[in-house]
PDB file of N, CA and C in Angstrom:
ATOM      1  N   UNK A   1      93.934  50.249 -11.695  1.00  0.00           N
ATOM      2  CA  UNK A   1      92.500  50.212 -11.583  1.00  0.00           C
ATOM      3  C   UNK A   1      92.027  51.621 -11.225  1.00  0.00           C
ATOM      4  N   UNK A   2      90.996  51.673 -11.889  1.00  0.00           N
ATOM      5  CA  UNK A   2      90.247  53.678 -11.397  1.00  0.00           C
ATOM      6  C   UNK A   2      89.497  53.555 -10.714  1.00  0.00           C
ATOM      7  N   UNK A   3      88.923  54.750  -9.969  1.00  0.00           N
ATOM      8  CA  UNK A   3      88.195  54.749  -9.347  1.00  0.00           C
ATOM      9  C   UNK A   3      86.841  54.073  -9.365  1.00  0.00           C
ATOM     10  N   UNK A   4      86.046  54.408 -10.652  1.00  0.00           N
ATOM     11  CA  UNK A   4      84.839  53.289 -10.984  1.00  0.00           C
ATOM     12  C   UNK A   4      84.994  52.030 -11.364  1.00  0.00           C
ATOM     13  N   UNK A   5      86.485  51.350 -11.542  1.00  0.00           N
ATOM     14  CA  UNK A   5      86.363  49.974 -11.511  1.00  0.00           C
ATOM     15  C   UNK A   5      86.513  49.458  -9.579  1.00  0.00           C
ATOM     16  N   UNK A   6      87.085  50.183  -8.930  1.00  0.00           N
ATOM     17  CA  UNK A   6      86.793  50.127  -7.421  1.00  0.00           C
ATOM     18  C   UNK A   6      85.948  49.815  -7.168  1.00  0.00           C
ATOM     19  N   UNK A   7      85.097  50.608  -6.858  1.00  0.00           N
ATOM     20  CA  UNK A   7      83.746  51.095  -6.842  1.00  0.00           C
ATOM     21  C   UNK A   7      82.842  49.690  -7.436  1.00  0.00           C
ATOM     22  N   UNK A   8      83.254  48.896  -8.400  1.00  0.00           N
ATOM     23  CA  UNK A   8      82.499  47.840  -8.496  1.00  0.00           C
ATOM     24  C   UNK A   8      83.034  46.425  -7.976  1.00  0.00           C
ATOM     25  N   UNK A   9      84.173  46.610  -6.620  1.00  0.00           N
ATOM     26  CA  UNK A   9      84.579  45.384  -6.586  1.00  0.00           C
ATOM     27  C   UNK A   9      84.117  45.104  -5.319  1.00  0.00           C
ATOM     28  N   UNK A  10      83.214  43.297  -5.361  1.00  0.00           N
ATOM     29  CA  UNK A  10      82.429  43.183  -3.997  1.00  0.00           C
ATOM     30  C   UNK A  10      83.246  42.257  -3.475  1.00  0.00           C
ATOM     31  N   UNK A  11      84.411  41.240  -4.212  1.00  0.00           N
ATOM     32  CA  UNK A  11      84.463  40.341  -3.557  1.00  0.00           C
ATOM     33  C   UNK A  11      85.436  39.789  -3.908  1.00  0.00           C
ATOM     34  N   UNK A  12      85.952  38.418  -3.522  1.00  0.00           N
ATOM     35  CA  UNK A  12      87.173  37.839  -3.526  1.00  0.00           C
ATOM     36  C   UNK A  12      88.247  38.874  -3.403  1.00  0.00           C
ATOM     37  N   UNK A  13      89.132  37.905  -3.141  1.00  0.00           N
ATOM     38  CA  UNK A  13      90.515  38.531  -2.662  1.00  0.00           C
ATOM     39  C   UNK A  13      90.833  39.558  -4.169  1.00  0.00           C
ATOM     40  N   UNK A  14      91.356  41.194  -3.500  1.00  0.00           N
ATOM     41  CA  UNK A  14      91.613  42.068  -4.869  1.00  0.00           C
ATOM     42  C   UNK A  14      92.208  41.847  -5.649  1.00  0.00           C
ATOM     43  N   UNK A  15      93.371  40.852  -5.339  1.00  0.00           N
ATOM     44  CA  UNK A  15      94.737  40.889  -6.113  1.00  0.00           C
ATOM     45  C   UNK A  15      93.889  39.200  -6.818  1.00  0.00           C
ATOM     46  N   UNK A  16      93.092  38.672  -6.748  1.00  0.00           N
ATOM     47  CA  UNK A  16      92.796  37.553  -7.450  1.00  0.00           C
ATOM     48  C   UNK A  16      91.886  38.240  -8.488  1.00  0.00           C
ATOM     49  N   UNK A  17      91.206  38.970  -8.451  1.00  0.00           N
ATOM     50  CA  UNK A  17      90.757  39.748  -9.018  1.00  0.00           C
ATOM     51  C   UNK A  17      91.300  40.408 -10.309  1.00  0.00           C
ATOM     52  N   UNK A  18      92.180  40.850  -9.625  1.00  0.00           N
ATOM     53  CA  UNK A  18      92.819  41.832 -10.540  1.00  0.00           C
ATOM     54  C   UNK A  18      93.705  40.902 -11.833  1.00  0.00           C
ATOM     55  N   UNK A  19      94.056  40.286 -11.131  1.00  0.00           N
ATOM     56  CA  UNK A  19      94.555  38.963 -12.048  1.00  0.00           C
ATOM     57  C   UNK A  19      94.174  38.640 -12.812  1.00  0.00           C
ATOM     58  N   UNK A  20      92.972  38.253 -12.735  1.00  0.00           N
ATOM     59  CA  UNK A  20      92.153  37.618 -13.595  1.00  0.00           C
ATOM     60  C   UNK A  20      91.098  38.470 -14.782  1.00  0.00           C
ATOM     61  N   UNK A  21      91.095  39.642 -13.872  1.00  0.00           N
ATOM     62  CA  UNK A  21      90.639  40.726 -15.019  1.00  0.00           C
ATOM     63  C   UNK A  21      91.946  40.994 -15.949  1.00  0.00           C
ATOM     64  N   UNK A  22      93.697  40.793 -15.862  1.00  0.00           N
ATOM     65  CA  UNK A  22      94.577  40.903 -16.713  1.00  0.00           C
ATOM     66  C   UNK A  22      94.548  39.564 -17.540  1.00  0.00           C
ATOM     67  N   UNK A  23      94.433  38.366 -17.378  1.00  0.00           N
ATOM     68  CA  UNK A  23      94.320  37.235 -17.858  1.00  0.00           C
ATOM     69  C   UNK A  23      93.226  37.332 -18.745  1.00  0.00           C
ATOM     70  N   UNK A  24      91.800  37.862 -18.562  1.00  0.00           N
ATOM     71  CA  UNK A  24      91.572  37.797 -19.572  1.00  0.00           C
ATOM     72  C   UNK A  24      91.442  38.916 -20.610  1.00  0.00           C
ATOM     73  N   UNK A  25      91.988  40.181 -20.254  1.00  0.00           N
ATOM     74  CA  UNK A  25      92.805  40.910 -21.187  1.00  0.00           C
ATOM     75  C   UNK A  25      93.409  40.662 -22.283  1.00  0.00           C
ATOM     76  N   UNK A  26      94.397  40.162 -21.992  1.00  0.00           N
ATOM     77  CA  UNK A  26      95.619  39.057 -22.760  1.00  0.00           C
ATOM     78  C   UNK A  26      94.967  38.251 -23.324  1.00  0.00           C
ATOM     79  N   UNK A  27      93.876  37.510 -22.964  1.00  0.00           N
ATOM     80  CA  UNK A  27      93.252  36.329 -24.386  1.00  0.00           C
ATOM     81  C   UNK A  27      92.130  37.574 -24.883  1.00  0.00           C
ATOM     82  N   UNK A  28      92.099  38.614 -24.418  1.00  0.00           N
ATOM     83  CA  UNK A  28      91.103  39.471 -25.437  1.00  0.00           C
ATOM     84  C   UNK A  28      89.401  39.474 -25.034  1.00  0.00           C
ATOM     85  N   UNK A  29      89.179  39.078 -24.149  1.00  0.00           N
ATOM     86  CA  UNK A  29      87.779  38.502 -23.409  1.00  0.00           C
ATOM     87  C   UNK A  29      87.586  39.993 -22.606  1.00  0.00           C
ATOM     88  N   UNK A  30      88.089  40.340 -22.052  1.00  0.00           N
ATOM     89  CA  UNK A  30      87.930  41.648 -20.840  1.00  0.00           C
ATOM     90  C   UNK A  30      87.080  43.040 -21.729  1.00  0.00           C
ATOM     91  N   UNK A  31      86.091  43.391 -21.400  1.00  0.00           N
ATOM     92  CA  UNK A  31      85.269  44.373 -21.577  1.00  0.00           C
ATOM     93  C   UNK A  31      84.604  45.108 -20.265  1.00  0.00           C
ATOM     94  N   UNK A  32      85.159  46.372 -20.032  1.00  0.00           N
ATOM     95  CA  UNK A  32      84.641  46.913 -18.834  1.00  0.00           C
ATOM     96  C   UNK A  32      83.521  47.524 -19.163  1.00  0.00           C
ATOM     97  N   UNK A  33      82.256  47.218 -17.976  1.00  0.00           N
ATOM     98  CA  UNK A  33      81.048  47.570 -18.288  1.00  0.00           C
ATOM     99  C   UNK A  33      80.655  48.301 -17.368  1.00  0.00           C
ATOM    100  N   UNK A  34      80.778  49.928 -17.055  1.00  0.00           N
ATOM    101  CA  UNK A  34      80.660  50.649 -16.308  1.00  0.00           C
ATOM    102  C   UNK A  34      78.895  50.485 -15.337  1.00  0.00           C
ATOM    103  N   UNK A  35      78.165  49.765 -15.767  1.00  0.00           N
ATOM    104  CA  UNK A  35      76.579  49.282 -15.755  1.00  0.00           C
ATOM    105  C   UNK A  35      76.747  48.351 -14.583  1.00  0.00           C
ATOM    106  N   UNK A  36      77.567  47.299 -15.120  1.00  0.00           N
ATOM    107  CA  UNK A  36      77.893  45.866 -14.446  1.00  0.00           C
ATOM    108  C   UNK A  36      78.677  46.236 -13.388  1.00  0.00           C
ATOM    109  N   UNK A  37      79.809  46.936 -13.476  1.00  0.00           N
ATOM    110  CA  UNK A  37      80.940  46.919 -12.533  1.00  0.00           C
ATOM    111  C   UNK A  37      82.231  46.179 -12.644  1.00  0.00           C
ATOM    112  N   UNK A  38      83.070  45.959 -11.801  1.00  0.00           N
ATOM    113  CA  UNK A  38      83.921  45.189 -11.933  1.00  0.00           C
ATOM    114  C   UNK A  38      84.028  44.080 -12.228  1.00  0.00           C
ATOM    115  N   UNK A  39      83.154  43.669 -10.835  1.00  0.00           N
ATOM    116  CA  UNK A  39      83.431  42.295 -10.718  1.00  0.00           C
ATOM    117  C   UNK A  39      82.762  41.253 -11.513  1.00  0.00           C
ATOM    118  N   UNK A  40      81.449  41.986 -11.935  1.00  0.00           N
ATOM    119  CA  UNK A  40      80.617  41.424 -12.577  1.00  0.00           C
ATOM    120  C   UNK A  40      81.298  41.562 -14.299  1.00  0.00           C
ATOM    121  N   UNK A  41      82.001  42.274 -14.657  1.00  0.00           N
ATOM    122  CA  UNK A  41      82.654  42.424 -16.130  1.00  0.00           C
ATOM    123  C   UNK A  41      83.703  41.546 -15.865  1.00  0.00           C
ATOM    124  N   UNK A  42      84.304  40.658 -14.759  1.00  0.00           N
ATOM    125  CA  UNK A  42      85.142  39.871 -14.867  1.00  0.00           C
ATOM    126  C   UNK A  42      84.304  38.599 -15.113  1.00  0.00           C
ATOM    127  N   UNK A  43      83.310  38.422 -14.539  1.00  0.00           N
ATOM    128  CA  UNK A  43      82.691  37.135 -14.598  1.00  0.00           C
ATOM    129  C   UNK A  43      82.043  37.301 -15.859  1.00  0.00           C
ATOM    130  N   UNK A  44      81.618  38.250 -16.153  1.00  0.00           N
ATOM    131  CA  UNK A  44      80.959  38.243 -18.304  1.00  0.00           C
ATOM    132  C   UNK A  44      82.336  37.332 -19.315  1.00  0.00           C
ATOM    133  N   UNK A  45      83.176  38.261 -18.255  1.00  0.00           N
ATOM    134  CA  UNK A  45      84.144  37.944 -19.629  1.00  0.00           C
ATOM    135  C   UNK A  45      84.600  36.339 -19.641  1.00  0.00           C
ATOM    136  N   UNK A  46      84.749  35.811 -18.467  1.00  0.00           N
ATOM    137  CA  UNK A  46      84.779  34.157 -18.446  1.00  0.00           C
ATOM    138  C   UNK A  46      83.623  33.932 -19.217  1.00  0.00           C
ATOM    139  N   UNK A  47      82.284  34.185 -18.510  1.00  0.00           N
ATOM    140  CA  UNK A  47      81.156  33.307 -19.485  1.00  0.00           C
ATOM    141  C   UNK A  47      80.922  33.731 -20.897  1.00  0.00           C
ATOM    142  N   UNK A  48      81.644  34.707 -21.576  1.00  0.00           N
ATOM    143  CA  UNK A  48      82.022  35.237 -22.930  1.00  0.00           C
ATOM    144  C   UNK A  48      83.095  33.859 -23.433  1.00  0.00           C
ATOM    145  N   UNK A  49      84.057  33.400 -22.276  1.00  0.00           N
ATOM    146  CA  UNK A  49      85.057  32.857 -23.370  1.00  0.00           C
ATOM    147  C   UNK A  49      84.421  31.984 -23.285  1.00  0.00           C
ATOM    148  N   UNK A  50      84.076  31.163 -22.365  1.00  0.00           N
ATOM    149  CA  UNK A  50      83.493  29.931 -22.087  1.00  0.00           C
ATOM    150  C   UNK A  50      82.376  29.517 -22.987  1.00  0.00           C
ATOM    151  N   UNK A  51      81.315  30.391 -23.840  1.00  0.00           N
ATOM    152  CA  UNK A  51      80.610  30.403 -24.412  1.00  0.00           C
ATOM    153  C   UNK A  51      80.973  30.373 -26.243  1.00  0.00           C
ATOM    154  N   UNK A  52      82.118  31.151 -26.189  1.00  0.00           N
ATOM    155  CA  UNK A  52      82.952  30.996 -27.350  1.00  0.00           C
ATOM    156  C   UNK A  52      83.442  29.768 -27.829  1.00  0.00           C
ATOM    157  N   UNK A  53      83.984  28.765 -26.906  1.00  0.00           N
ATOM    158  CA  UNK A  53      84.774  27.535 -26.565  1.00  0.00           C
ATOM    159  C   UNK A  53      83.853  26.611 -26.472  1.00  0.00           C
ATOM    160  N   UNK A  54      82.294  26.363 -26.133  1.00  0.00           N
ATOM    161  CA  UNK A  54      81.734  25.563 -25.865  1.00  0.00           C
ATOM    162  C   UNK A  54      82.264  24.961 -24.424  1.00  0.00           C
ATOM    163  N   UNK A  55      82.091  25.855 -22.732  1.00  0.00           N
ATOM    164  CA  UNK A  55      82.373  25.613 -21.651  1.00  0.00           C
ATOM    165  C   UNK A  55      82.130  26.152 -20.605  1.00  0.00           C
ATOM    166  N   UNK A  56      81.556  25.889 -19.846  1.00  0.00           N
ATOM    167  CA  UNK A  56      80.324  26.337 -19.054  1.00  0.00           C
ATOM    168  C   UNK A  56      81.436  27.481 -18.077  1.00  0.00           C
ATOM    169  N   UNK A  57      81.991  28.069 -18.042  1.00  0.00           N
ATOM    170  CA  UNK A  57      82.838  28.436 -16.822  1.00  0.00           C
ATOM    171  C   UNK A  57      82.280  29.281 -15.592  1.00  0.00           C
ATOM    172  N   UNK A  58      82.250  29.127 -14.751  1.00  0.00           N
ATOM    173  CA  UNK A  58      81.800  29.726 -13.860  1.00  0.00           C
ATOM    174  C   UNK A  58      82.524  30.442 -12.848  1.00  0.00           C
ATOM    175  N   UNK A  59      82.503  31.824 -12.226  1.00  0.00           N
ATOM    176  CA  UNK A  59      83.470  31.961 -11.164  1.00  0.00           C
ATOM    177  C   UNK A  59      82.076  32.566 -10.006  1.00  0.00           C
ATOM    178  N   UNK A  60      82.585  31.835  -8.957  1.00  0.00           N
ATOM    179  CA  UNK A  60      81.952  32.589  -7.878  1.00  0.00           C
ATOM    180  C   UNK A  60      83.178  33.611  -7.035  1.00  0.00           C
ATOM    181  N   UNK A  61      82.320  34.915  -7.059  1.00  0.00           N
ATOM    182  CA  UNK A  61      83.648  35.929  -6.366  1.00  0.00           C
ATOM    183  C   UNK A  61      82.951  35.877  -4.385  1.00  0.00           C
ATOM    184  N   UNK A  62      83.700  35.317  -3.713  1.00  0.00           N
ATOM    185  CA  UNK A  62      82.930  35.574  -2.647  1.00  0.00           C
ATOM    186  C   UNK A  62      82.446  36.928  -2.286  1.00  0.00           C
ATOM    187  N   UNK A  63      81.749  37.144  -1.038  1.00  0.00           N
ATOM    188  CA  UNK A  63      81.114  38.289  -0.369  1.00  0.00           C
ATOM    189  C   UNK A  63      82.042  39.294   0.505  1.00  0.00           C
ATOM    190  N   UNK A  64      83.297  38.774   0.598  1.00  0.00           N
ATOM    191  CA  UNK A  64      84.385  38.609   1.714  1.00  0.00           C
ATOM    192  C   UNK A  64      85.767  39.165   1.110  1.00  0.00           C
ATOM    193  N   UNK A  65      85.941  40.698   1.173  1.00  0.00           N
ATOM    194  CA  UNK A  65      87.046  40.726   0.104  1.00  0.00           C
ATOM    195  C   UNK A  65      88.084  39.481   0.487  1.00  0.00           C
ATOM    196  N   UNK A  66      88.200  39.139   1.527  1.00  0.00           N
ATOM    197  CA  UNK A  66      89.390  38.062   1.961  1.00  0.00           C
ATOM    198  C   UNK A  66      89.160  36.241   1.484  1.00  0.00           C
ATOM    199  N   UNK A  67      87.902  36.351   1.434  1.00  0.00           N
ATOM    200  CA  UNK A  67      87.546  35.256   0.641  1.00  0.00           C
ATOM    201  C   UNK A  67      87.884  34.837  -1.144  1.00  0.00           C
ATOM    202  N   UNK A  68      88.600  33.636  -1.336  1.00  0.00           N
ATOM    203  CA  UNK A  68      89.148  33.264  -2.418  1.00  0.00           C
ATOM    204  C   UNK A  68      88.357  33.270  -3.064  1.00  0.00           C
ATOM    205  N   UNK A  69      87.743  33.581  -4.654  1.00  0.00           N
ATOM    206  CA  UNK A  69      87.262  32.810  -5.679  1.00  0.00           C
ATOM    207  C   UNK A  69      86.858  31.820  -5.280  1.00  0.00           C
ATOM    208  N   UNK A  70      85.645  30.798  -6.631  1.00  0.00           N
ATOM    209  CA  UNK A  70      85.672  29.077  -6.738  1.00  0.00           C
ATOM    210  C   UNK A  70      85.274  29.276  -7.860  1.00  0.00           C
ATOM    211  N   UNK A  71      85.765  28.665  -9.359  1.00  0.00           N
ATOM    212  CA  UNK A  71      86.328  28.396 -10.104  1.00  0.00           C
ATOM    213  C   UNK A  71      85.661  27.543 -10.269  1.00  0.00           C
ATOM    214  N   UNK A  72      84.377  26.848 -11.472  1.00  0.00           N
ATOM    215  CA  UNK A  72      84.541  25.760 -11.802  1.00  0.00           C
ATOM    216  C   UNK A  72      84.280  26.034 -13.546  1.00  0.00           C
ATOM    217  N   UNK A  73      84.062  24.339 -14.566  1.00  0.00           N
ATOM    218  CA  UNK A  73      84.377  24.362 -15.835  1.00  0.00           C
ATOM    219  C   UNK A  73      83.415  23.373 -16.007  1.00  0.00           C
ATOM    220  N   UNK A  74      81.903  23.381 -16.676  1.00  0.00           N
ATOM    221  CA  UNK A  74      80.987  21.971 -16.580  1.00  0.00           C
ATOM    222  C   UNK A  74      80.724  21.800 -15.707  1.00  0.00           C
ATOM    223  N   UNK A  75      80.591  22.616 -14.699  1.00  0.00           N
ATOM    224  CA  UNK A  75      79.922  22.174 -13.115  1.00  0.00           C
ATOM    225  C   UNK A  75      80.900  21.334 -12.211  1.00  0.00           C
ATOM    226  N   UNK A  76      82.276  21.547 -12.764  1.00  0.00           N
ATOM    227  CA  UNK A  76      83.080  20.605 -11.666  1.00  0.00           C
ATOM    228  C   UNK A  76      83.737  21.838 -11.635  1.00  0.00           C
ATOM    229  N   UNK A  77      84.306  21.599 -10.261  1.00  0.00           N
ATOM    230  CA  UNK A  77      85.309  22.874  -9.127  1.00  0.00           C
ATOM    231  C   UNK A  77      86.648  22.547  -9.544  1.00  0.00           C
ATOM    232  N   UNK A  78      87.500  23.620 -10.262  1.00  0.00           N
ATOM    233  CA  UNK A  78      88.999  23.268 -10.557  1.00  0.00           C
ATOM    234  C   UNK A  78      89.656  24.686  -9.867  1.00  0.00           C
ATOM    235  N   UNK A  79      90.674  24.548  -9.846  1.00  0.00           N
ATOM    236  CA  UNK A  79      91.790  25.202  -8.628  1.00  0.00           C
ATOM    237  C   UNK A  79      91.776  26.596 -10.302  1.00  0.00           C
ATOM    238  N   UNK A  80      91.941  27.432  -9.964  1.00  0.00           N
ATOM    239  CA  UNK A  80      92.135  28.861 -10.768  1.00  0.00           C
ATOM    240  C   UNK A  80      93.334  28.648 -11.725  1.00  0.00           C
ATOM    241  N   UNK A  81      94.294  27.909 -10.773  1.00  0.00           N
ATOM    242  CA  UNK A  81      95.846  27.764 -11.784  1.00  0.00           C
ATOM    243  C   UNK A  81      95.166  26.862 -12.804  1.00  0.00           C
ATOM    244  N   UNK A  82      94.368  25.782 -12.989  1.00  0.00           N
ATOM    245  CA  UNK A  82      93.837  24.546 -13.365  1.00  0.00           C
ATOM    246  C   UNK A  82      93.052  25.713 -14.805  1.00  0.00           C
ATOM    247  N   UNK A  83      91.922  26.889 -14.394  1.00  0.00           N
ATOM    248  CA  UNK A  83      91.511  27.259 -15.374  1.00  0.00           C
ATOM    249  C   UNK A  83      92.098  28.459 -15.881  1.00  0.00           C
ATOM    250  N   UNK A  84      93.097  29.031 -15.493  1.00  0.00           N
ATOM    251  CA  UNK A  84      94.140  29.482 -16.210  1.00  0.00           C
ATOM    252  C   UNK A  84      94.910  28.649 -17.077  1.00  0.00           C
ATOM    253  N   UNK A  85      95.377  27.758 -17.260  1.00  0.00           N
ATOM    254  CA  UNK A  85      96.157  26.762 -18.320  1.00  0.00           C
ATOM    255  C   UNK A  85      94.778  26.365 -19.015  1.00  0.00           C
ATOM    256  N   UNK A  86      93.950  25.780 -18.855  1.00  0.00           N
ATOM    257  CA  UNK A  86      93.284  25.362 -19.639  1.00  0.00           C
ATOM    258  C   UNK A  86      92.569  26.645 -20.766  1.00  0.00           C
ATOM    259  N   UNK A  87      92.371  28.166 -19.864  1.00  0.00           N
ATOM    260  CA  UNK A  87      91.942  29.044 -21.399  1.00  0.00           C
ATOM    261  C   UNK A  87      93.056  29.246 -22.110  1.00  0.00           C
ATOM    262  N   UNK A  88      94.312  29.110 -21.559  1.00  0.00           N
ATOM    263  CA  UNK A  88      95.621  29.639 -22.123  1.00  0.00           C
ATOM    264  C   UNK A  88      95.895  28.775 -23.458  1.00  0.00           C
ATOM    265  N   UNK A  89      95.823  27.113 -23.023  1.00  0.00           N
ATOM    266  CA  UNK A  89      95.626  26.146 -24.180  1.00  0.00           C
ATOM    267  C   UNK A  89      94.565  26.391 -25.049  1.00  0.00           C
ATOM    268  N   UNK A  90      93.409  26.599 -24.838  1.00  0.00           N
ATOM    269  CA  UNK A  90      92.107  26.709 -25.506  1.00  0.00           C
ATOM    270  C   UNK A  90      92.030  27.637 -26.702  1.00  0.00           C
ATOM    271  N   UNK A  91      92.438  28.870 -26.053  1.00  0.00           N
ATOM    272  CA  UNK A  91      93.032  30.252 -26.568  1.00  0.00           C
ATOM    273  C   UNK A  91      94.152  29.990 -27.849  1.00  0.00           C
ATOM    274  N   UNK A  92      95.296  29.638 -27.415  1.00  0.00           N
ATOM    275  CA  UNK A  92      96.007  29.138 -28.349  1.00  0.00           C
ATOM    276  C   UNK A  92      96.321  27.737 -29.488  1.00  0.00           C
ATOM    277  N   UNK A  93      95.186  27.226 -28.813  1.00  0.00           N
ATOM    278  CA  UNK A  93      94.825  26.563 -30.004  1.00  0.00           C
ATOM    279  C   UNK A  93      94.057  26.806 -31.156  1.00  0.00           C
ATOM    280  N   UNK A  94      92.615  28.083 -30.702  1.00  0.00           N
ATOM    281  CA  UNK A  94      92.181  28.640 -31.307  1.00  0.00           C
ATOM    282  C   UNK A  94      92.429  29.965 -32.271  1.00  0.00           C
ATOM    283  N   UNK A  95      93.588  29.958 -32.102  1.00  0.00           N
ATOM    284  CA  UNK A  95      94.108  31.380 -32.740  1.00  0.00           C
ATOM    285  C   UNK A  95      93.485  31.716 -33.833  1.00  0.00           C
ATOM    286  N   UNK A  96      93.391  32.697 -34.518  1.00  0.00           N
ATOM    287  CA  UNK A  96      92.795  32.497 -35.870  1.00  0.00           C
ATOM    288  C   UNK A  96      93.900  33.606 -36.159  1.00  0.00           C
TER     289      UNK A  96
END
């Protein structure tokens, strides 16, 4: 991570973060938006796939770097491992 993706991270735990900005790398969703920031180019890129897929996804990054994520899909709260498998399936079903 560089210095200006730092610089845009407010919240949740780093290393959940960081994760999840590589996850969606790997399905091809991740676009860094030097405007937005980090954290906020992690949450585009969920509501990018989610919007692709027909699926509402939502992440809230807490205020608290020590504070976890919450994760939900349609307005229901699923555990991160829960929406990790599910873009991973989604993703690869959609291959083109």
């Amino acid at each position: 991570m560089d210095d200006a993706e730092l610089d845009g991270v407010a919240g949740g735990t780093v290393n959940e973060v960081l994760d999840d900005r590589e996850m969606l790398k790997k399905i091809g969703v991740y676009d860094f938006n030097s405007k937005d920031g980090f954290t906020k180019s992690v949450q585009n890129a969920f509501a990018k796939f989610g919007n692709e897929y027909g699926l509402k996804i939502s992440v809230d990054i807490g205020l608290n770097a020590e504070t976890a994520n919450k994760y939900s899909v349609n307005g229901k709260a699923i555990s991160r491992d829960e929406l990790y498998s599910l873009m991973n399936e989604v993703a690869a079903a959609n291959k083109k």
